[in-house]
Protein backbone atom coordinates (compact mmCIF):
# COMPACT_ATOMS: atom_id res chain seq x y z
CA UNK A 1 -63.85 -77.52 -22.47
CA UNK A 2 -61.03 -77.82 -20.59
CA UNK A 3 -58.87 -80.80 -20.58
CA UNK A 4 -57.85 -83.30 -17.78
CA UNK A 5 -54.88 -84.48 -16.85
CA UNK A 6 -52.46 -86.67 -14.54
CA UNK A 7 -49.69 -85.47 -12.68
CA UNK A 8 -47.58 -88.10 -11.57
CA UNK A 9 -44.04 -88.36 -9.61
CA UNK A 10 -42.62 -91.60 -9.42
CA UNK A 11 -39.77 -93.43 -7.68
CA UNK A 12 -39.10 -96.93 -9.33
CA UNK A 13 -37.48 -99.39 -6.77
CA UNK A 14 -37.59 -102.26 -8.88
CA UNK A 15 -37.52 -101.97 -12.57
CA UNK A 16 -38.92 -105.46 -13.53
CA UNK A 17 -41.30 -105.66 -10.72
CA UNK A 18 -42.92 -102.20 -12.04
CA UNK A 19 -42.90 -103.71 -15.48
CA UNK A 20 -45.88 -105.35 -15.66
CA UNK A 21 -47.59 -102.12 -14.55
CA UNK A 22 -46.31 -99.85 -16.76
CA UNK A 23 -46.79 -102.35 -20.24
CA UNK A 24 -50.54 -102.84 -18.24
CA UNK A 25 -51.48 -99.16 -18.63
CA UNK A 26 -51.50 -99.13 -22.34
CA UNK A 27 -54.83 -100.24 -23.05
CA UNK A 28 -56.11 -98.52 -19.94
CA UNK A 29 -55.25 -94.98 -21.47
CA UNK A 30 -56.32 -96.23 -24.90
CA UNK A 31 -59.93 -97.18 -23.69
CA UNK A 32 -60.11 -93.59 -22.29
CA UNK A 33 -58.99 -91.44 -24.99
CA UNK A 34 -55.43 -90.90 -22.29
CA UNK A 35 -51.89 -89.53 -24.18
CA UNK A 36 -48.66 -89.19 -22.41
CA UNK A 37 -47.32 -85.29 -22.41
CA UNK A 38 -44.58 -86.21 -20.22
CA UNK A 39 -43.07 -89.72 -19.94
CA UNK A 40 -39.67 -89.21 -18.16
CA UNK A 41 -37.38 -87.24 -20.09
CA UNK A 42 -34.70 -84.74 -18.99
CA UNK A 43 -35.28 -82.68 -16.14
CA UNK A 44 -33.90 -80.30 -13.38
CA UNK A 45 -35.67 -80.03 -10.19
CA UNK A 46 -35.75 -76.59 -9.18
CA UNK A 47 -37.63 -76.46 -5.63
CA UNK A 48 -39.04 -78.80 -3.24
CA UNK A 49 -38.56 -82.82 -3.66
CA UNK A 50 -38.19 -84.26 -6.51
CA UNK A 51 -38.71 -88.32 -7.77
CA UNK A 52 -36.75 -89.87 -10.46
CA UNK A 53 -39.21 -89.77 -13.17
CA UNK A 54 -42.51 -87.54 -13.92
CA UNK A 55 -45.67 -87.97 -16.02
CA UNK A 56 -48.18 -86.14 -17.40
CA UNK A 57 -50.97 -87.80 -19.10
CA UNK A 58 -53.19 -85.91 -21.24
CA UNK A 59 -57.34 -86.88 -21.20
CA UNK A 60 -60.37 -84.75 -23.34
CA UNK A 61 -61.63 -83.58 -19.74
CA UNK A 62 -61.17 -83.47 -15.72
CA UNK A 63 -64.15 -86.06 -15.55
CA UNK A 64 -62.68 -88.49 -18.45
CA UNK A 65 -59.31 -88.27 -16.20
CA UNK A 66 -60.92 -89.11 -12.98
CA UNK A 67 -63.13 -92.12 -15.08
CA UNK A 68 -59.88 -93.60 -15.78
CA UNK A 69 -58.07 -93.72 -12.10
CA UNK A 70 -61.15 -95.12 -10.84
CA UNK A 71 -61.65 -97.44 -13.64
CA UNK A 72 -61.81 -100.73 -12.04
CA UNK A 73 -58.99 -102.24 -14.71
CA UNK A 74 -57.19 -99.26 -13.00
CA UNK A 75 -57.02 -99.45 -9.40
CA UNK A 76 -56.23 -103.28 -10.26
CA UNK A 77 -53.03 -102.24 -11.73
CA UNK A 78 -52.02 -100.51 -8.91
CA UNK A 79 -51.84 -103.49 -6.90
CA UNK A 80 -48.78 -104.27 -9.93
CA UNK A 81 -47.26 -101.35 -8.82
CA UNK A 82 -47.43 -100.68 -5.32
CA UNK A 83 -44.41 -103.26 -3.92
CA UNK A 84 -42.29 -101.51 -6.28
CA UNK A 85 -42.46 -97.85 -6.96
CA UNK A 86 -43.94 -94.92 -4.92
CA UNK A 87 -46.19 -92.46 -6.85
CA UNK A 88 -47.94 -89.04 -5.93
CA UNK A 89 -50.31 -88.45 -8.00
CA UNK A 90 -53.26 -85.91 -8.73
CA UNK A 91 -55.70 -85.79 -10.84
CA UNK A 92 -56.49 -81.73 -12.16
CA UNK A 93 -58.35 -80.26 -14.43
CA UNK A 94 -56.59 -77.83 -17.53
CA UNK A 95 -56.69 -74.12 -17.30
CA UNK A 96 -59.04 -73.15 -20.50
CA UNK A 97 -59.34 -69.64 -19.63
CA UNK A 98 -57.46 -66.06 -21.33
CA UNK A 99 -53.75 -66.66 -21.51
CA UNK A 100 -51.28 -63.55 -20.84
């Protein structure tokens, strides 16, 4: 099965306003099984726009993945975030399929 995952670029405009968010998520992720792939790090944008800081965040499936954005303890810590950061974010499902 394949796995799920969230693909997130963010643009922090106030570091301890988005605080609270970020420590929030913890137990969010833990309750549904989510690990961080990506959390910042170096990086070089090669085309189109690019935010300050990407995540990827690693779930057992697409439907697991989806469970936890629309968690209710989730969309309540957007409201933490949302006067201070912008986000895109998708939610997609792993490629499980023949590799080259």
């Amino acid at each position: 099965m394949a796995k799920g995952y969230w693909i997130a670029r963010v643009d922090v405009h106030n570091e301890q306003g988005f605080k609270p968010y970020a420590e929030a998520n913890g137990p969010i992720f833990e309750k549904f099984g989510g690990r961080y792939v990506v959390r910042g790090g170096q990086y070089e944008g090669m085309e189109g726009t690019a935010r300050s800081r990407n995540v990827v965040i690693e779930f057992r499936d697409y439907a697991t993945a989806l469970a936890c954005y629309r968690s209710p303890e989730y969309q309540e810590n957007i409201k933490r975030r949302l006067p201070h950061g912008t986000v895109d974010l998708i939610v997609i499902e792993g490629y499980d399929g023949v590799q080259p």
